[in-house]
N, C-alpha and C. Protein backbone atom coordinates (compact mmCIF):
# COMPACT_ATOMS: atom_id res chain seq x y z
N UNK A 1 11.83 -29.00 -35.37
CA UNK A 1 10.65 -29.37 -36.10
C UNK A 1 10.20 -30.76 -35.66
N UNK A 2 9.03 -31.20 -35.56
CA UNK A 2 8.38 -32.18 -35.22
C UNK A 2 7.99 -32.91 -36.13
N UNK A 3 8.01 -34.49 -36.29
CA UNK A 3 7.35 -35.73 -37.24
C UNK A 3 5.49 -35.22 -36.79
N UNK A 4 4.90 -35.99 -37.54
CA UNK A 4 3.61 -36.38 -37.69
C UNK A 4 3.54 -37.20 -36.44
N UNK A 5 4.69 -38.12 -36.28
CA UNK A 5 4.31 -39.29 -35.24
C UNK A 5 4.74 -38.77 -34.36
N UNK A 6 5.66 -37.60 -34.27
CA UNK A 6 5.99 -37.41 -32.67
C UNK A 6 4.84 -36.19 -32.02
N UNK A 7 3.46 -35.55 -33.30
CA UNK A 7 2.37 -35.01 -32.59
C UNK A 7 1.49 -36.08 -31.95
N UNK A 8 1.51 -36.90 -32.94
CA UNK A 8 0.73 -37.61 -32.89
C UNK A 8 0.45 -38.73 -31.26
N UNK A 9 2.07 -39.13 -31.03
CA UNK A 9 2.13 -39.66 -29.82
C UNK A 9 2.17 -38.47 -28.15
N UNK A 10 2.47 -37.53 -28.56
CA UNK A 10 2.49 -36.48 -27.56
C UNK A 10 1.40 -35.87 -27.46
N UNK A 11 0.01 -36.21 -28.09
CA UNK A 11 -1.30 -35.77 -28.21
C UNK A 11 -2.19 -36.77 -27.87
N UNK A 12 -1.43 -38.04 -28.03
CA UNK A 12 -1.98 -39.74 -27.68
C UNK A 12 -3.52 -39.75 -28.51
N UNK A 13 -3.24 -39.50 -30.24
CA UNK A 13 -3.80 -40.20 -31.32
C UNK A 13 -3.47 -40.44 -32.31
N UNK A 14 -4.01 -41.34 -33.48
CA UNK A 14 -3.37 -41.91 -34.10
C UNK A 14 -2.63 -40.22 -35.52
N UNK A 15 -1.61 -41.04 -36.09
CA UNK A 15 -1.29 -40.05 -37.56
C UNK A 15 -2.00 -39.93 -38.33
N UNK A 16 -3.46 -40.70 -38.29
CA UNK A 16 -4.35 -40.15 -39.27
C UNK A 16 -5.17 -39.07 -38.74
N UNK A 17 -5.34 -39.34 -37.33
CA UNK A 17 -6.03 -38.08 -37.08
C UNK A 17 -5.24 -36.91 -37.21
N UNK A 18 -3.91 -36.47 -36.75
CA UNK A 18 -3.15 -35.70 -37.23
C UNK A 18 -3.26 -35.13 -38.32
N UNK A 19 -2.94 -36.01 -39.32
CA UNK A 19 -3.12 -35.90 -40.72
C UNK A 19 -4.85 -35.39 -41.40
N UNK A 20 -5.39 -35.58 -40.51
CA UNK A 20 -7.07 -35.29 -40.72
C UNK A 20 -6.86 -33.98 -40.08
N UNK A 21 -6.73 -33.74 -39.13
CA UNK A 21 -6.83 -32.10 -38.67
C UNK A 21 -5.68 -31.10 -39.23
N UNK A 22 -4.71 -31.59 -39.73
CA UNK A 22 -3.61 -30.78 -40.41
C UNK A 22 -4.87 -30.13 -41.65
N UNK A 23 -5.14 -31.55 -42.39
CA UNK A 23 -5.70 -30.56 -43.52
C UNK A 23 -7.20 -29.65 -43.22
N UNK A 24 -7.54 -30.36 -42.13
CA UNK A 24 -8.46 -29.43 -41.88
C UNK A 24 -8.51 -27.90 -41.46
N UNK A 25 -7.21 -27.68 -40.68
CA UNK A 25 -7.23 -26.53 -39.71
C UNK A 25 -5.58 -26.35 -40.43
N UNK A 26 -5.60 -26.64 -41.73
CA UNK A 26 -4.60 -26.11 -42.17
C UNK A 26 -3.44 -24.30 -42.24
N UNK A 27 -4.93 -23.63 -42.59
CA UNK A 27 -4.75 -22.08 -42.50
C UNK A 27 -4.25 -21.64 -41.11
N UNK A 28 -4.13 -22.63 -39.98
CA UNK A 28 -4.19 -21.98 -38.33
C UNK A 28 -2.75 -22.59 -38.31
N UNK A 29 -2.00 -23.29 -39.09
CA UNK A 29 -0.74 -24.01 -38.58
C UNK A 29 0.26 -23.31 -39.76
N UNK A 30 1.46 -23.74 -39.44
CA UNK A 30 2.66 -23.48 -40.16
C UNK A 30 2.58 -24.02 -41.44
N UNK A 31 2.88 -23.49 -43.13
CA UNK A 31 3.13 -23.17 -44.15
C UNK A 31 3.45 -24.68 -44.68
N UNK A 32 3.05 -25.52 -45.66
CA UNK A 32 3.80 -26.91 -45.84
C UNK A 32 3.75 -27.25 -47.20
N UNK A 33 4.98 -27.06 -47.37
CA UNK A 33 5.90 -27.24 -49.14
C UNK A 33 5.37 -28.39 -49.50
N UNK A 34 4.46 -28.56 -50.42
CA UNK A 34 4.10 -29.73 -51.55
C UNK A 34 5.35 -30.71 -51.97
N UNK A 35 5.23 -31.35 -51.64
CA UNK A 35 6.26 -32.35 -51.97
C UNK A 35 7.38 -32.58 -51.42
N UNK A 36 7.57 -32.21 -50.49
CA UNK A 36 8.28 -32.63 -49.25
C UNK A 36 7.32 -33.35 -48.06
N UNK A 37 8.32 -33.73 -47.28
CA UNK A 37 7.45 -34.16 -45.87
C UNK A 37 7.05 -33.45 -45.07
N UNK A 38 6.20 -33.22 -44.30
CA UNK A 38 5.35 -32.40 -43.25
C UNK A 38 6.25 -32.53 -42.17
N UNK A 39 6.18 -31.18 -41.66
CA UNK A 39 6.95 -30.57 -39.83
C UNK A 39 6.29 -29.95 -39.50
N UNK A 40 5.73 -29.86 -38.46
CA UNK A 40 5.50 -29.25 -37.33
C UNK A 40 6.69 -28.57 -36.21
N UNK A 41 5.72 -26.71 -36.14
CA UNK A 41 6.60 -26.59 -35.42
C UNK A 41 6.17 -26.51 -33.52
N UNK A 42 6.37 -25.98 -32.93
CA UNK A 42 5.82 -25.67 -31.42
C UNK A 42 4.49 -25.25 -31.59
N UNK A 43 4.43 -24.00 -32.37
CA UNK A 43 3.22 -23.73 -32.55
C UNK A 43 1.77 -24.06 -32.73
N UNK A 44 2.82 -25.14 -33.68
CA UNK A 44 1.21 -26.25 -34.40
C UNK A 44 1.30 -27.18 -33.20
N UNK A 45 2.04 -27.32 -32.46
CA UNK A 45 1.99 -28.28 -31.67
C UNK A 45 0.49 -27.19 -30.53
N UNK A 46 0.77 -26.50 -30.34
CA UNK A 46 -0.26 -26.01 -29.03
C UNK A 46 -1.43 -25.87 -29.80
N UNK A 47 -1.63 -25.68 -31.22
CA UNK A 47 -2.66 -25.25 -31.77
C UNK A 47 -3.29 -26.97 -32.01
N UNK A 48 -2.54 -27.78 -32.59
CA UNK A 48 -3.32 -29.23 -32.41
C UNK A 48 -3.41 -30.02 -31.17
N UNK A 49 -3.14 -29.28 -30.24
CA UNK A 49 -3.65 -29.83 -28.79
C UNK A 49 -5.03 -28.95 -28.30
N UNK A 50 -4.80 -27.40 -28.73
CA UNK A 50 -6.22 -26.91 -28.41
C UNK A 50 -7.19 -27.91 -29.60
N UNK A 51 -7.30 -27.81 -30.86
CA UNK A 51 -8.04 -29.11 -31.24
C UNK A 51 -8.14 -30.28 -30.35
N UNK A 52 -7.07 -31.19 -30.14
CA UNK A 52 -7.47 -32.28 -29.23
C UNK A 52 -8.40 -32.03 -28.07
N UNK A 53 -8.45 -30.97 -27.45
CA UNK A 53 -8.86 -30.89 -26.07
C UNK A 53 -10.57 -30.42 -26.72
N UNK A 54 -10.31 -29.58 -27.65
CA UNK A 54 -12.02 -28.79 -27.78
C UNK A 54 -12.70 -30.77 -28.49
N UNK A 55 -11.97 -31.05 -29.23
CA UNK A 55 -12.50 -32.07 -29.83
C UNK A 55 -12.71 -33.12 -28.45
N UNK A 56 -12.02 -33.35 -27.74
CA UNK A 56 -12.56 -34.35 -26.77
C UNK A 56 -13.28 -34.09 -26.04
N UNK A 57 -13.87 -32.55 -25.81
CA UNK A 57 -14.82 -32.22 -25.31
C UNK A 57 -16.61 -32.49 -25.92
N UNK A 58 -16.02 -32.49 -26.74
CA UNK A 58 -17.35 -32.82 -28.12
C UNK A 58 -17.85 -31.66 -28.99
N UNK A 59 -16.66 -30.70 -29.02
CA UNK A 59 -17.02 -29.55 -29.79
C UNK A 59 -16.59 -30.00 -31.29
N UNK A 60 -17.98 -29.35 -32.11
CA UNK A 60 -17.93 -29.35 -33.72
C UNK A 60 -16.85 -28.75 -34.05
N UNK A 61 -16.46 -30.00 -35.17
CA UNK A 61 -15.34 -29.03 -35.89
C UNK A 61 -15.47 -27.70 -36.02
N UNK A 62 -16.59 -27.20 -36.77
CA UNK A 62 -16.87 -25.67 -37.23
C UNK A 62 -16.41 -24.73 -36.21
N UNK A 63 -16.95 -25.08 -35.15
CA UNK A 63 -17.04 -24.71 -33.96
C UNK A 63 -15.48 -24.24 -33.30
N UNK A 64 -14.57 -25.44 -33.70
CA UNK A 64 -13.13 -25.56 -33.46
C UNK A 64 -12.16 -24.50 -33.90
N UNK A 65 -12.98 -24.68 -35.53
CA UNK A 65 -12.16 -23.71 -36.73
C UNK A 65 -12.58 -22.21 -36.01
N UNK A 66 -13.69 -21.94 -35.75
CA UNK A 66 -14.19 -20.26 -35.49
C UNK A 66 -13.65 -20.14 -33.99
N UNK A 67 -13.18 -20.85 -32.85
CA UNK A 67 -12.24 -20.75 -31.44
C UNK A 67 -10.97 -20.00 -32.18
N UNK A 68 -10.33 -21.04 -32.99
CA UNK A 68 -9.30 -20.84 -33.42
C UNK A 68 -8.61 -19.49 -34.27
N UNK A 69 -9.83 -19.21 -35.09
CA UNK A 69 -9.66 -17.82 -35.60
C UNK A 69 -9.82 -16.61 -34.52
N UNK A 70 -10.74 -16.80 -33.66
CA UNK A 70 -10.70 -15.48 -32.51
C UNK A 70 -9.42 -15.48 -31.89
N UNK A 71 -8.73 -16.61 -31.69
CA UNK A 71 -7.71 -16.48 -30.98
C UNK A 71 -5.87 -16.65 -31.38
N UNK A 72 -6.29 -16.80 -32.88
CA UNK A 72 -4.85 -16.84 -33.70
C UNK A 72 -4.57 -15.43 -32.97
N UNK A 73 -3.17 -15.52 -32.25
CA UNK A 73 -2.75 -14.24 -31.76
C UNK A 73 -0.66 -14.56 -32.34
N UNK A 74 -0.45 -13.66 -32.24
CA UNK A 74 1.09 -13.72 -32.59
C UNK A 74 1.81 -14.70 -32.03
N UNK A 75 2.69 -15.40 -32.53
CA UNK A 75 3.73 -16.55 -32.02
C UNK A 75 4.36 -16.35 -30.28
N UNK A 76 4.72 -16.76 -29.42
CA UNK A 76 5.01 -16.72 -28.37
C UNK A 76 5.99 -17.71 -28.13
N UNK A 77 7.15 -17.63 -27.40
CA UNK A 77 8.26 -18.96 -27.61
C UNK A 77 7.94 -19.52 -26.34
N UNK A 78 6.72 -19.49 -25.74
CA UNK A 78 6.37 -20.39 -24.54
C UNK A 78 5.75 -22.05 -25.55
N UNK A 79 6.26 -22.61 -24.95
CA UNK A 79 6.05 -24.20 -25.28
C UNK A 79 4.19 -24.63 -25.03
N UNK A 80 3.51 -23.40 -24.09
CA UNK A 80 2.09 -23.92 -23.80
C UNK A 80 2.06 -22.62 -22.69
N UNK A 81 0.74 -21.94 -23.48
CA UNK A 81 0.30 -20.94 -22.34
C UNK A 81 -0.86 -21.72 -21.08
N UNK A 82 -0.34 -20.47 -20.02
CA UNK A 82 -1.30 -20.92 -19.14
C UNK A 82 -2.86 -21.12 -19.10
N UNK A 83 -3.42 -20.86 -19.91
CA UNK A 83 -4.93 -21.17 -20.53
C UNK A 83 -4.96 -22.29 -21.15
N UNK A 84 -4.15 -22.89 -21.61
CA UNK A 84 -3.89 -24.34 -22.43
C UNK A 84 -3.70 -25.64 -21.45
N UNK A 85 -2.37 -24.82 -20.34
CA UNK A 85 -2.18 -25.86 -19.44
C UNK A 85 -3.65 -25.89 -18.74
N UNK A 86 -4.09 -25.21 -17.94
CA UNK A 86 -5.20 -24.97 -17.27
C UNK A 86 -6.28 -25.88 -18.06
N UNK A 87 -6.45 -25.91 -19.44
CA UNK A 87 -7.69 -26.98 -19.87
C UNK A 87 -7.42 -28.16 -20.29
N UNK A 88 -5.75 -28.38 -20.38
CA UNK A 88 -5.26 -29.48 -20.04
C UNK A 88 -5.46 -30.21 -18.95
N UNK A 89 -5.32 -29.37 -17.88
CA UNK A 89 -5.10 -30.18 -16.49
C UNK A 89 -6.55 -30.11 -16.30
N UNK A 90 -7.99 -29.47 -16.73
CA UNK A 90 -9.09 -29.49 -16.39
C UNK A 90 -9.70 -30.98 -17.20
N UNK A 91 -9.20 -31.20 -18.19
CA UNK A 91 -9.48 -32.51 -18.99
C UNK A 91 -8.50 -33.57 -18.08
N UNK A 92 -7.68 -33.50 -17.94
CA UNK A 92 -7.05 -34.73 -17.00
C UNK A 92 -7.72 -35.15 -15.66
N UNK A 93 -8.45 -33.87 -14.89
CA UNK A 93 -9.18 -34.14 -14.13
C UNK A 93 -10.70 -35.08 -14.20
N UNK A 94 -11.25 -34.29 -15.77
CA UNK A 94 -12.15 -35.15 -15.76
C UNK A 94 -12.17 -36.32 -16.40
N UNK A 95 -11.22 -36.94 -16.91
CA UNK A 95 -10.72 -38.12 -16.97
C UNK A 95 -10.44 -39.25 -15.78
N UNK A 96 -9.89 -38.11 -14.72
CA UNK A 96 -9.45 -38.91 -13.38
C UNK A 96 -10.84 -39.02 -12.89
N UNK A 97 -11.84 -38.60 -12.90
CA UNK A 97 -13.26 -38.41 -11.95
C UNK A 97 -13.97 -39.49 -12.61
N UNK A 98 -13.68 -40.02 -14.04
CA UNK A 98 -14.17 -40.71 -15.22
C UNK A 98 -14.02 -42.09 -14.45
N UNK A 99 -12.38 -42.32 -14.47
CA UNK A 99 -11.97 -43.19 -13.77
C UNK A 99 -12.50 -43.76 -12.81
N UNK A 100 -11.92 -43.08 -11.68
CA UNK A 100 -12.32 -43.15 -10.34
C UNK A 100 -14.01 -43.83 -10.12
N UNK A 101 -14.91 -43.20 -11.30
CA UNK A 101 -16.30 -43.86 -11.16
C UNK A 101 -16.14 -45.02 -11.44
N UNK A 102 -15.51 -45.47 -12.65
CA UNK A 102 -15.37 -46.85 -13.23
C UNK A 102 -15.12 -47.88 -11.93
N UNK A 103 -14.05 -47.45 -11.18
CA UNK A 103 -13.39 -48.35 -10.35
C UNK A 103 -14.03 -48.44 -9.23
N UNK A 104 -14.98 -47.73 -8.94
CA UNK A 104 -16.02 -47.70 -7.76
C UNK A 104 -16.89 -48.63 -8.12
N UNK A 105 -17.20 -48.52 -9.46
CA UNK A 105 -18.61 -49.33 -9.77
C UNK A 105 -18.05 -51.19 -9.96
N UNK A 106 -16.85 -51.38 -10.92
CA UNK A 106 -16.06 -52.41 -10.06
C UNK A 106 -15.46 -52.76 -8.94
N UNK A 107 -15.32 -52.61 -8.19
CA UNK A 107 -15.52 -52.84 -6.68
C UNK A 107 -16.63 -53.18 -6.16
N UNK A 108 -18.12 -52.14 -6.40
CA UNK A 108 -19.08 -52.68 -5.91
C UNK A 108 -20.10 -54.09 -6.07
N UNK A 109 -19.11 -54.26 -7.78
CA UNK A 109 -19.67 -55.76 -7.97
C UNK A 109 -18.60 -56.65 -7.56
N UNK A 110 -17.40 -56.43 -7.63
CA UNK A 110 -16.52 -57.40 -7.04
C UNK A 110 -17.04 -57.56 -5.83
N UNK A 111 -17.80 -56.52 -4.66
CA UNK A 111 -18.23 -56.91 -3.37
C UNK A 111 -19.15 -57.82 -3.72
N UNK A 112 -19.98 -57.51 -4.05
CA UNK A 112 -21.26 -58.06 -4.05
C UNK A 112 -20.89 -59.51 -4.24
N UNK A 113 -20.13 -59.56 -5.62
CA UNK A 113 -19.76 -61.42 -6.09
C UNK A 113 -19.31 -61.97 -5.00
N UNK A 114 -18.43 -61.39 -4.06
CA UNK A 114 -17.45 -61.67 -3.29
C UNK A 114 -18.35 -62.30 -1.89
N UNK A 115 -19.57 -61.90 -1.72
CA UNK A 115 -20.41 -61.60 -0.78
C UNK A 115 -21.77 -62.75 -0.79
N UNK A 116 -22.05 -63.07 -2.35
CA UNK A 116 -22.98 -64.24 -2.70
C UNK A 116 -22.01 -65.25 -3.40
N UNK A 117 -20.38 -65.44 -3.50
CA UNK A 117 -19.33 -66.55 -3.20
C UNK A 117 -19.50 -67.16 -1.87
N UNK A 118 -19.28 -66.11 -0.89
CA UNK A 118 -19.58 -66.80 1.04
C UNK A 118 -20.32 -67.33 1.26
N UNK A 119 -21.65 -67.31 0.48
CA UNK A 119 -23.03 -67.70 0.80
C UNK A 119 -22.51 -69.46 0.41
N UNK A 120 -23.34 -70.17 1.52
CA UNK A 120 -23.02 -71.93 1.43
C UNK A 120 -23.83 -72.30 0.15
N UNK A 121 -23.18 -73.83 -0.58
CA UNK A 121 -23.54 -73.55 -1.80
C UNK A 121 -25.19 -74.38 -1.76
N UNK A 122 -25.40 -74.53 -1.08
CA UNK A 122 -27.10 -74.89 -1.01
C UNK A 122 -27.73 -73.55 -1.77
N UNK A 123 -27.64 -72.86 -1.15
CA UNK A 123 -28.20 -71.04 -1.47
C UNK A 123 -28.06 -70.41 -2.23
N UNK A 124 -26.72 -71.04 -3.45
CA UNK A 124 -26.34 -70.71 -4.46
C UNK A 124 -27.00 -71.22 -5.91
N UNK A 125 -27.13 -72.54 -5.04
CA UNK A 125 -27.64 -73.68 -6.81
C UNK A 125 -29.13 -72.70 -7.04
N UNK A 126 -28.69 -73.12 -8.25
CA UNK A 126 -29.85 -72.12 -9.15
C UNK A 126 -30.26 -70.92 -9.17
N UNK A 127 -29.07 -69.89 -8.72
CA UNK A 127 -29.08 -68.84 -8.55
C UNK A 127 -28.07 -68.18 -9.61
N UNK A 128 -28.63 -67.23 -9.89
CA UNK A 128 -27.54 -65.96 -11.02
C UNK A 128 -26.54 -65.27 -9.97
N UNK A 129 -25.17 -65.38 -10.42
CA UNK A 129 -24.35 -64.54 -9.58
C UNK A 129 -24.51 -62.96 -9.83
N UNK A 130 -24.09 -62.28 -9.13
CA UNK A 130 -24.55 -60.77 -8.95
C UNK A 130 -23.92 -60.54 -10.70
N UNK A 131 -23.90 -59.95 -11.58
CA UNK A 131 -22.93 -59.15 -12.25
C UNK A 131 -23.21 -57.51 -11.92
């Protein structure tokens, strides 16, 4: 059985969001005794990562809840089906492509600064450096 904090860090958000989609998408996860502490089992674990992933895509909750009902299918003792990994690794990609732009577009001003730095400083006074 799983803590709150150990979805929470293996999903990389905070326990309130956890705790916000537990009660939300309650009916789609494992059974939880009033007055005890909350566990998670494997299950809820793949089912609050398909949340994480539809949600970081920018899909409506509603939207989330009605995925989730077409596809509640019987328990499976695989840790993550291949349709899960697959939009896992399709979100990591576009994260990496996310990246990769960021660091292009810094670089091209680090050139540039780097480029009106060389310039002698006659040519500089009273001039705005690139940002």
């Amino acid at each position: 059985m799983l803590t709150p904090g150990q979805i929470a860090k293996t999903l990389d958000v905070s326990s309130a969001t956890v705790r916000r989609w537990s009660a939300r998408f309650a009916h789609h996860l494992s059974p939880h005794t009033p007055g005890k502490k909350r566990s998670y089992t494997v299950d809820d674990l793949a089912t609050l990562t398909r949340v994480r992933d539809m949600s970081a895509n920018g899909t409506p909750l509603d939207q989330i809840n009605q995925a989730l009902m077409v596809s509640d299918e019987p328990a499976t003792n695989a840790l993550i089906t291949v349709a899960d990994f697959a939009q896992a690794l399709q979100f990591a990609n576009d994260h990496l492509a996310s990246m990769q732009n960021k660091l292009d577009q810094t670089n091209d001003r680090l050139d540039a600064l780097t480029a009106w730095l060389a310039l002698p400083l006659f040519k500089r006074l009273f001039k705005k450096p690139p940002l």
